[in-house]
Protein backbone atom coordinates (compact mmCIF):
# COMPACT_ATOMS: atom_id res chain seq x y z
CA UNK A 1 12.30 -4.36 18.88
CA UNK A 2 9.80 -3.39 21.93
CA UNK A 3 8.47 -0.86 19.09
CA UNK A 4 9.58 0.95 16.16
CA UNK A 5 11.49 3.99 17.22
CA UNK A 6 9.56 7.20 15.97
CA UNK A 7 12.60 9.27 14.84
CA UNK A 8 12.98 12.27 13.41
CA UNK A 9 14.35 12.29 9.63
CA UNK A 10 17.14 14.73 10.30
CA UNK A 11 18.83 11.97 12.67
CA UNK A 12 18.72 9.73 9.34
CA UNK A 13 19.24 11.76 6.43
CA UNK A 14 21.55 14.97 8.39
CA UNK A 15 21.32 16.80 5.15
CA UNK A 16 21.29 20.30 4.45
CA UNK A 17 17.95 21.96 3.38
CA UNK A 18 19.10 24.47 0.65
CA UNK A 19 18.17 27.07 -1.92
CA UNK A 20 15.55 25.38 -4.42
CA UNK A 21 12.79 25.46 -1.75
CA UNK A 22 13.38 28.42 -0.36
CA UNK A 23 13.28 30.01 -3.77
CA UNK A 24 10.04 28.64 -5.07
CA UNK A 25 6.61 28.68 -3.85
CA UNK A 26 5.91 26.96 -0.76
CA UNK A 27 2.37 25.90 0.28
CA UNK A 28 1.05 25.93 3.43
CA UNK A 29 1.65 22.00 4.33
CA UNK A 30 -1.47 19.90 4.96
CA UNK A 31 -0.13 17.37 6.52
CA UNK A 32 2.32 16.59 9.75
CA UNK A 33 4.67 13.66 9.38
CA UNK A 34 6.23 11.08 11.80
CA UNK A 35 9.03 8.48 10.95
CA UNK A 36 8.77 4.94 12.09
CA UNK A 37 11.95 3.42 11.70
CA UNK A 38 13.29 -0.32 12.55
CA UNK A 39 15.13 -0.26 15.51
CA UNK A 40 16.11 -3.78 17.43
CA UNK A 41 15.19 -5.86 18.68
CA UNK A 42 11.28 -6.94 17.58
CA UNK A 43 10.27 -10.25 19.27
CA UNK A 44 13.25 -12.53 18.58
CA UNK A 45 14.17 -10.61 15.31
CA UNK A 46 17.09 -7.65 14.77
CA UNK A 47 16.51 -5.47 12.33
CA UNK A 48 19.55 -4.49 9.74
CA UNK A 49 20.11 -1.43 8.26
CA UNK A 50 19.55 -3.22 5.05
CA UNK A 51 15.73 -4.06 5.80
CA UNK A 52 13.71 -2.71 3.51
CA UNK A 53 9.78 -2.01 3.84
CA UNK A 54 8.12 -3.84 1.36
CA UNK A 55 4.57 -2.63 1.87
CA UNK A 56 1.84 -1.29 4.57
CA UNK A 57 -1.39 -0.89 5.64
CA UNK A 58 -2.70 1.12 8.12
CA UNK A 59 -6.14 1.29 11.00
CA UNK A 60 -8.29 3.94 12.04
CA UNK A 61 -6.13 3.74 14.95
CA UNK A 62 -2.94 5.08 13.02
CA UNK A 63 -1.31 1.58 13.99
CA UNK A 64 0.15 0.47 11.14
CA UNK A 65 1.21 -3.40 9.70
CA UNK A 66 3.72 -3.73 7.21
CA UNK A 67 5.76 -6.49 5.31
CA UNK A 68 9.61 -6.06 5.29
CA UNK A 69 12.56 -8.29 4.25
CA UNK A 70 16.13 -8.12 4.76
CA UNK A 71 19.24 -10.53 3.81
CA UNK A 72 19.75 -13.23 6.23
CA UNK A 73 23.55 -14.35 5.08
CA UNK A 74 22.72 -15.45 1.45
CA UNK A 75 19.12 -16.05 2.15
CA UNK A 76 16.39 -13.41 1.39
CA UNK A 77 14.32 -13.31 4.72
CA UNK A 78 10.82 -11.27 4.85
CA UNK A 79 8.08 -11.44 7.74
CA UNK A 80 5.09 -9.54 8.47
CA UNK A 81 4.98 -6.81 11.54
CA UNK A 82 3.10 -4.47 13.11
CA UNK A 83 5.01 -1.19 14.90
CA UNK A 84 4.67 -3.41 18.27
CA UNK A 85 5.22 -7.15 17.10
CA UNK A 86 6.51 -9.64 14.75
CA UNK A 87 3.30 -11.00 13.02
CA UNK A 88 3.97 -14.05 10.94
CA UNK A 89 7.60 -14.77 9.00
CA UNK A 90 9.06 -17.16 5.76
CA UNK A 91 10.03 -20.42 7.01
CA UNK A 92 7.31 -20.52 9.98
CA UNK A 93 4.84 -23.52 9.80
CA UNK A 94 1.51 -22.03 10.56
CA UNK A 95 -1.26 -24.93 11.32
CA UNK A 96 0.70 -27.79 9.31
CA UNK A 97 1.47 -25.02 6.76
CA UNK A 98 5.35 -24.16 5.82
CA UNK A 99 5.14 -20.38 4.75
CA UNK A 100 7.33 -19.66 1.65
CA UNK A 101 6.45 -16.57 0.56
CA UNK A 102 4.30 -13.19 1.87
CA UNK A 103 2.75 -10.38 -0.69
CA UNK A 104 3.62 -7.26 0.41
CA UNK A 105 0.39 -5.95 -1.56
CA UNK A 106 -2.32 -8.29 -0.12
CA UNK A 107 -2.08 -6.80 4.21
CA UNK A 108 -4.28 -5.14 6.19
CA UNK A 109 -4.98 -4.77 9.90
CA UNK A 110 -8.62 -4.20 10.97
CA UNK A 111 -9.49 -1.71 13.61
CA UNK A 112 -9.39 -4.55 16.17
CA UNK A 113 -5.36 -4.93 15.39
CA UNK A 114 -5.40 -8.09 13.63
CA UNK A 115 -3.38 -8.63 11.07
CA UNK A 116 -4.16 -9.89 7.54
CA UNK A 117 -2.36 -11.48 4.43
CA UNK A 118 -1.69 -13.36 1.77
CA UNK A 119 0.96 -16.16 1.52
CA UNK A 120 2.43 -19.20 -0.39
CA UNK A 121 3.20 -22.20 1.55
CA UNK A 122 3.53 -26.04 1.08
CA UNK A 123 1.80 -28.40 3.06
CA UNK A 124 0.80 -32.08 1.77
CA UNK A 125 -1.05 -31.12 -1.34
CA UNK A 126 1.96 -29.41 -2.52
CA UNK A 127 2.41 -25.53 -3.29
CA UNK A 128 -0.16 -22.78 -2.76
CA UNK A 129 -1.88 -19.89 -1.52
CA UNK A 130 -3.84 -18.46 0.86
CA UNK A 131 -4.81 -15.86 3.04
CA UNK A 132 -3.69 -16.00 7.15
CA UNK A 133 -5.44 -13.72 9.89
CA UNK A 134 -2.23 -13.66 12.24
CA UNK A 135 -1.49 -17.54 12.91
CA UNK A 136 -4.28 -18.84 11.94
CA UNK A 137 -5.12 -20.03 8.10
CA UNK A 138 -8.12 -18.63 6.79
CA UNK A 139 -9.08 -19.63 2.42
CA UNK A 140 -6.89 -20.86 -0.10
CA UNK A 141 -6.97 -19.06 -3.20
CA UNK A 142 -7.08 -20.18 -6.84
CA UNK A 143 -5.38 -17.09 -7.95
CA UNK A 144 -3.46 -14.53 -5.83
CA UNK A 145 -0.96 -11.56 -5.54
CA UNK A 146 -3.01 -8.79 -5.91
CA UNK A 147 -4.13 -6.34 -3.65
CA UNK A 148 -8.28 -6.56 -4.17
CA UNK A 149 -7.93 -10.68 -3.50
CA UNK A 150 -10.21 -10.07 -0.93
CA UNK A 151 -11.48 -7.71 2.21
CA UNK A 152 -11.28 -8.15 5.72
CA UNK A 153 -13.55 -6.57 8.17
CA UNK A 154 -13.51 -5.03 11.64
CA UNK A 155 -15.18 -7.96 13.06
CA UNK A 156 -12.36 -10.65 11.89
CA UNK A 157 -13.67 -12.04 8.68
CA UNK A 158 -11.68 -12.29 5.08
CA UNK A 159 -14.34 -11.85 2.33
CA UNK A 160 -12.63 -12.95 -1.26
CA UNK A 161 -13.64 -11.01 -4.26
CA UNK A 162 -16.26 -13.42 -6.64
CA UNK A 163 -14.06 -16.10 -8.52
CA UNK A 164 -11.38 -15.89 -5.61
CA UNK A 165 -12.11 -18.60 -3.37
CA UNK A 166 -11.37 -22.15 -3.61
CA UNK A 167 -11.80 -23.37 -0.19
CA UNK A 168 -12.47 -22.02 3.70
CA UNK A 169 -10.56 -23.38 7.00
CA UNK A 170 -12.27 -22.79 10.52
CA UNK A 171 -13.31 -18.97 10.90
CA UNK A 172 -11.45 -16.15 12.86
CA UNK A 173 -12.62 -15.56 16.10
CA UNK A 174 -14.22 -12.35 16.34
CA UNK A 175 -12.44 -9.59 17.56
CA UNK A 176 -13.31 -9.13 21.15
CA UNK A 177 -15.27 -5.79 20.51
CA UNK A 178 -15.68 -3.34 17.18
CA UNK A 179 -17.77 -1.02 16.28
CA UNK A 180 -16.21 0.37 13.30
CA UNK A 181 -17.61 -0.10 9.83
CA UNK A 182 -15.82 -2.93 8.17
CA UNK A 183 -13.07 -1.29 5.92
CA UNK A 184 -11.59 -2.97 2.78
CA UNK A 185 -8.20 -3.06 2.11
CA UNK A 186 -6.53 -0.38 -0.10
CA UNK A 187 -6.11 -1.63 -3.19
CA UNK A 188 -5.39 -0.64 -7.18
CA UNK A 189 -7.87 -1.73 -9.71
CA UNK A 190 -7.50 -2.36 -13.52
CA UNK A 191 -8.33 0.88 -15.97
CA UNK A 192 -8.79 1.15 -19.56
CA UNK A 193 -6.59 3.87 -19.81
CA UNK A 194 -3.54 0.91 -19.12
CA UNK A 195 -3.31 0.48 -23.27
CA UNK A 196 -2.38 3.94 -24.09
CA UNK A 197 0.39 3.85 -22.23
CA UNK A 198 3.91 3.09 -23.75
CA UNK A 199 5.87 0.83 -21.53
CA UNK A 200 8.86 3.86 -22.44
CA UNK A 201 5.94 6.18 -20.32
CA UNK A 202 5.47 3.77 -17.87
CA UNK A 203 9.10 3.22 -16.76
CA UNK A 204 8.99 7.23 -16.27
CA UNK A 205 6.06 7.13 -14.03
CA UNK A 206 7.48 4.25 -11.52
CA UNK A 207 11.24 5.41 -11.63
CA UNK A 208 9.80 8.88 -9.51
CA UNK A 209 6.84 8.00 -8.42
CA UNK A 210 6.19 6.60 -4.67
CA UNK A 211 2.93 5.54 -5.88
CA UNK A 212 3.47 2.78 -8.08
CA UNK A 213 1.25 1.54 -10.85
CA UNK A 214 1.39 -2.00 -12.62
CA UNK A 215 0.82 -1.64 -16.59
CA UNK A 216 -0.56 -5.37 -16.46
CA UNK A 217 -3.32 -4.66 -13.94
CA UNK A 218 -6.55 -6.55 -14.93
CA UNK A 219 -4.17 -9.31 -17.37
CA UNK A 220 -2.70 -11.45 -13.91
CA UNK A 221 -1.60 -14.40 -15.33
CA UNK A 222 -3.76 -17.52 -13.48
CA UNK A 223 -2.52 -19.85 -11.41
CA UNK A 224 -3.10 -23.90 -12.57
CA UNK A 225 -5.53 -25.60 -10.62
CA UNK A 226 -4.40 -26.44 -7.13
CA UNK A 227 -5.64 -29.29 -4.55
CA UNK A 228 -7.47 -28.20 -1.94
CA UNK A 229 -6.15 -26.90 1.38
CA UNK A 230 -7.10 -29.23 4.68
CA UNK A 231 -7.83 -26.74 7.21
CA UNK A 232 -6.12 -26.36 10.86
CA UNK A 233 -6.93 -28.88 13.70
CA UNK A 234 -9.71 -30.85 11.95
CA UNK A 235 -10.71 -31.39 7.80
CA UNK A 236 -13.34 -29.07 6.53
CA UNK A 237 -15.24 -30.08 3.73
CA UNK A 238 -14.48 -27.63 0.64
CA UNK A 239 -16.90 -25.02 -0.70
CA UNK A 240 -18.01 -24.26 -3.83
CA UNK A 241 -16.37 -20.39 -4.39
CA UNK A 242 -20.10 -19.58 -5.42
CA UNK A 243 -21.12 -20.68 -1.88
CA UNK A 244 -18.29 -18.54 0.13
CA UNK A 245 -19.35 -15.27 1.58
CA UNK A 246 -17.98 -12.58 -0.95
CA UNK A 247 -17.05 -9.09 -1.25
CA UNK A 248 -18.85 -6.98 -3.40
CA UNK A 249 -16.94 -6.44 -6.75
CA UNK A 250 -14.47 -3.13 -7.21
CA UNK A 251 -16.59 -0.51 -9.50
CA UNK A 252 -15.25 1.34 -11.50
CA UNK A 253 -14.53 4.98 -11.41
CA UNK A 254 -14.69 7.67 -14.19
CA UNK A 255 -12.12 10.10 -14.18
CA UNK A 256 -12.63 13.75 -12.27
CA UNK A 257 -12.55 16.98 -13.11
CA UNK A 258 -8.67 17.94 -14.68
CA UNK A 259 -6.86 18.91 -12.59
CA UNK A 260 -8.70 18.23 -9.35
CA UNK A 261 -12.55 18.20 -8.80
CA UNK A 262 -14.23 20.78 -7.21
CA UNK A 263 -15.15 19.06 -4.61
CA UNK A 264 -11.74 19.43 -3.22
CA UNK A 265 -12.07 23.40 -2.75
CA UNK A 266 -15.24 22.60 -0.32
CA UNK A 267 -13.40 20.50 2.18
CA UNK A 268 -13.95 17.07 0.78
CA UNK A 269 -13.34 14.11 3.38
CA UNK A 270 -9.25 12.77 2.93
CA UNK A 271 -9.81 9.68 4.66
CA UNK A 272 -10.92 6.61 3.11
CA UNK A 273 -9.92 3.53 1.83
CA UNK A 274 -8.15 3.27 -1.77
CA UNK A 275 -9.51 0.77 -3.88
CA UNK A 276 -9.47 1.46 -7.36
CA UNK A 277 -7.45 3.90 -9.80
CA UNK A 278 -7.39 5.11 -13.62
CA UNK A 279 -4.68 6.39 -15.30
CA UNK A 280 -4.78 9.67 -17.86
CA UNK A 281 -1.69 9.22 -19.96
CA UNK A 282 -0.99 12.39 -22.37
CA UNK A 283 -3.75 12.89 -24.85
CA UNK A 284 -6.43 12.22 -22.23
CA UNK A 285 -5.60 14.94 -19.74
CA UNK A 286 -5.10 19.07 -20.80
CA UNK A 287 -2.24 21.29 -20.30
CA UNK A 288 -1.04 22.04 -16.39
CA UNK A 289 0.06 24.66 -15.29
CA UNK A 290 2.32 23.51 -11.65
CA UNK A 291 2.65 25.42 -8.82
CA UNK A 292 6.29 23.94 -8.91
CA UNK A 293 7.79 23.25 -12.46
CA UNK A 294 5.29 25.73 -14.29
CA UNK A 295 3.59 24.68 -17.53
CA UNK A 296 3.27 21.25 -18.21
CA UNK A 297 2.05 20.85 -22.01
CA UNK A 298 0.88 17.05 -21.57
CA UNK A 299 0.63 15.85 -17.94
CA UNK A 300 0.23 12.19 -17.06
CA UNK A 301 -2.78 11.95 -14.60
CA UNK A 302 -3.16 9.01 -11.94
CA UNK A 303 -6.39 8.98 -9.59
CA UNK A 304 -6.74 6.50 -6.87
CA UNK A 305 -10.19 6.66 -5.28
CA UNK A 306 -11.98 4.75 -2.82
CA UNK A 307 -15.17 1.97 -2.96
CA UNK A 308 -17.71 4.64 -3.81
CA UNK A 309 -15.62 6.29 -6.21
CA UNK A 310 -14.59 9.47 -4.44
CA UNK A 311 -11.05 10.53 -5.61
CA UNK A 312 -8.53 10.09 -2.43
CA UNK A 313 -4.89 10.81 -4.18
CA UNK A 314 -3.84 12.60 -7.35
CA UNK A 315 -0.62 12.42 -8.98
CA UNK A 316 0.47 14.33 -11.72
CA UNK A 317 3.22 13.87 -13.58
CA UNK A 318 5.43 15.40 -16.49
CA UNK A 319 7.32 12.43 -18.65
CA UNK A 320 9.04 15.35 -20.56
CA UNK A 321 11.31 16.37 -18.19
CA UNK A 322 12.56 13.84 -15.48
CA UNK A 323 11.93 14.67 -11.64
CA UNK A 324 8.42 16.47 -12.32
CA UNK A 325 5.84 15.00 -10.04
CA UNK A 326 3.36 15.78 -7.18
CA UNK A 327 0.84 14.62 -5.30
CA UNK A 328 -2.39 16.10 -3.62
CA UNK A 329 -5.16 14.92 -1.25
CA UNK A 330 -8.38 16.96 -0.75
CA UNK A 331 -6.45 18.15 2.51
CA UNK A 332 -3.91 19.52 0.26
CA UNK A 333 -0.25 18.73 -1.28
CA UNK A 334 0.97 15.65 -0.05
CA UNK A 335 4.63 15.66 -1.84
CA UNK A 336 6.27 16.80 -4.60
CA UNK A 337 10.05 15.89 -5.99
CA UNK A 338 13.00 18.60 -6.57
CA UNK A 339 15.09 18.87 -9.69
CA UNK A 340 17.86 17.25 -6.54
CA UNK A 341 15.72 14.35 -6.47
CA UNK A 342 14.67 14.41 -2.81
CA UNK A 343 10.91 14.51 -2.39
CA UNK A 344 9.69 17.25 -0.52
CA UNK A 345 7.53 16.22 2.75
CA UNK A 346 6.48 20.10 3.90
CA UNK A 347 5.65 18.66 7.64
CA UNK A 348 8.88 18.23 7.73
CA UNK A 349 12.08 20.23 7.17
CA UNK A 350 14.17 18.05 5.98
CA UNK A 351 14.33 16.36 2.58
CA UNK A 352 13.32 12.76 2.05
CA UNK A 353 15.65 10.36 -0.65
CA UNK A 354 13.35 8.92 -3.37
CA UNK A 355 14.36 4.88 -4.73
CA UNK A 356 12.36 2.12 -5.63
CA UNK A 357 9.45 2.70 -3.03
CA UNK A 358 9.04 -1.00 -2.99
CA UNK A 359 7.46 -3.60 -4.47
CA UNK A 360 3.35 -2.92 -3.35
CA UNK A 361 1.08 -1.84 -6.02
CA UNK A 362 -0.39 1.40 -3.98
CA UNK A 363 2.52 2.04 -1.63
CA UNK A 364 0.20 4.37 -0.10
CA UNK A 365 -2.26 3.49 2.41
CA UNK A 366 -4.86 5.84 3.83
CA UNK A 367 -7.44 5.06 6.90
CA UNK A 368 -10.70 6.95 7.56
CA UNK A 369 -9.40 9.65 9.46
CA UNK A 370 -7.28 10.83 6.09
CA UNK A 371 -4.01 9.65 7.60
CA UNK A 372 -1.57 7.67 5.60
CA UNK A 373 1.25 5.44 5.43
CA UNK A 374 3.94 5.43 2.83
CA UNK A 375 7.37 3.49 2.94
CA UNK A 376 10.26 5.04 1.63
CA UNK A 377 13.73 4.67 0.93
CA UNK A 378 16.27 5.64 3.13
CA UNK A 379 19.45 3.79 1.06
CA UNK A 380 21.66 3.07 2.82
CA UNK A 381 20.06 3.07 5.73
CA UNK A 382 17.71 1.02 4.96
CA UNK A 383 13.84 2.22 4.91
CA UNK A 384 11.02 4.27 6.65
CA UNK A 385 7.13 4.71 6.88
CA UNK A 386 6.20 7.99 6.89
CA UNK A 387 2.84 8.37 8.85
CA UNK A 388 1.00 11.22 7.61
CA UNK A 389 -1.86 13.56 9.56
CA UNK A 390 -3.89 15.93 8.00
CA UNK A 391 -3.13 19.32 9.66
CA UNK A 392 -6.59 21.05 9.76
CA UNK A 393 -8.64 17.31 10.17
């Protein structure tokens, strides 16, 4: 389509909004929210109501990019998209590259508009992957799949974590004009709080929890050794990774003040850039009392914070007693989920069908300006991105 139709959720969902909220506690909401839902057609593709929204990533511009795939007779399509234009797909060849695969959890798009990710293609040294900047190949990668593979700037340049980079191709143009101060991509990071979590906990946490949380973060198993990638229109000469440009490593965060840091109650900033998180299983975290579900004996804590280590998102969770789960920004309550099962978006009036909110590692994305983008399920209709602006920012 021409652009994704901004709908409202009643036209999808045409539910009825009923007692449970009305009889509990309702704070004042934080945030506004918009829908952007695939429409047709986009470029030379249709949308089905099957597509599903894999992941996103979103500017300082509130334009958002976002990887979806949908079923293509028996084949499993996917592409990458902005709200205003088919980016890059599966099957396209892409500077003597055949693209066979895109990570939903390794986008971005840069304040300029362009589009970054990661991909697995073929080409005559056999099978890899690499990062693209819209059709144009950028580094191949020793390893990939995760979201802090690397960090791509305002200005048009991918910078790969240390140890990431195997070779370079001939560098992005520059954006045409920015100003903005180069903004890494939102991304999860590994904790040591991982271990003390049963796998019995963490199957709780993802089954209701939009923001989901690989148990296996900082243990990615490593791709063998690959050739290296020839680079578009002429050969480039590899580079040591040592020699690349790099991003700084992701530091790592200690855990804030339980339930939410103080900071909060003075107006901290919302916006920001996710890059790192810890979880707080039971045992690490003290009792809660919720707004919502009332006292929570031994809540299950998850903190995503941004490159200088101030907390962005909480979640808090009760794997006691199924559907018990909220979320809170230092603008105020993001979402929280109904005995029903419908989260609650209080922007909105209408109710908002949980699932499996896809396959990226932080399904929500936040820019500098504290909005955010989260995909979510609208079975069977298919999917959504709910865009997210704070109220009072």
């Amino acid at each position: 389509m021409r652009t994704l139709y901004t709908l409202a959720l009643a036209a999808v969902l045409a539910v009825t909004t009923i007692s449970w909220a009305q009889q509990n506690p309702q704070p004042q909401p934080a945030y506004r929210f918009e829908a952007l839902i695939p429409g047709t057609p986009m470029g030379d593709h249709t949308f089905e109501p099957d597509a599903v929204v894999d992941g996103t990533a979103i500017n300082d511009a509130g334009e958002v990019a976002f990887v979806a795939h949908w079923q293509d007779g028996s084949v499993e399509r996917a592409a990458v998209f902005t709200s205003k234009r088919i980016v890059a797909s599966e099957g396209e060849l892409i500077g003597g590259k055949a693209i066979t695969g895109i990570s939903a959890a390794c986008l971005t798009i840069n304040n300029a508009g362009q589009v970054a990710y990661e991909a697995t293609f073929t080409d005559t040294s056999g099978s890899q992957t690499g990062v693209f900047v819209e059709k144009r190949f950028v580094l191949g990668l020793s390893n990939g799949g995760t979201a802090n593979d690397f960090v791509f700037t305002n200005d048009g340049r991918v910078l790969p974590r240390p140890g990431i980079a195997v070779a370079a191709a001939a560098p992005v143009q520059p954006a045409p004009s920015s100003s903005a101060t180069p903004a890494p991509q939102s991304t999860p990071s590994g904790s040591k709080w991982h271990p003390t979590l049963s796998q019995k906990i963490w199957d709780k946490i993802n089954k209701v929890s939009p923001v989901q949380i690989p148990n296996d973060i900082g243990s990615q198993p490593q791709a063998a050794p690959q050739q290296q990638p020839q680079a578009t229109q002429q050969p480039v000469e590899p580079k040591p990774a040592a020699a690349l440009p790099t991003a700084p490593p992701v530091r790592t965060c200690s855990a804030p003040a339980f339930p939410f840091p103080p900071e909060w109650q003075l107006g901290d900033d919302p916006g920001g850039v996710i890059t790192s998180h810890i979880v707080e299983g039971p045992g690490k975290t003290k009792p809660y009392d919720s707004p919502f579900y009332g006292h929570i004996s031994a809540p299950i804590r998850v903190t995503q914070f941004s490159e200088d280590c101030r907390p962005l998102l909480i979640e808090i969770s009760d794997t006691s007693i199924r559907g018990r789960n909220e979320i809170y920004s230092p603008a105020g309550l993001v979402t929280y989920l109904q005995p029903s099962g419908f989260f609650i978006f209080n922007g909105i009036s209408q109710r908002v069908p949980p699932g499996a909110f896809m396959r990226a590692e932080t399904t929500i994305r936040i820019n500098m300006h504290g909005q955010f983008a989260m995909p979510v399920s609208l079975s069977p209709h298919g999917s959504a991105i709910l865009i997210g602006t704070p109220i009072n920012r």
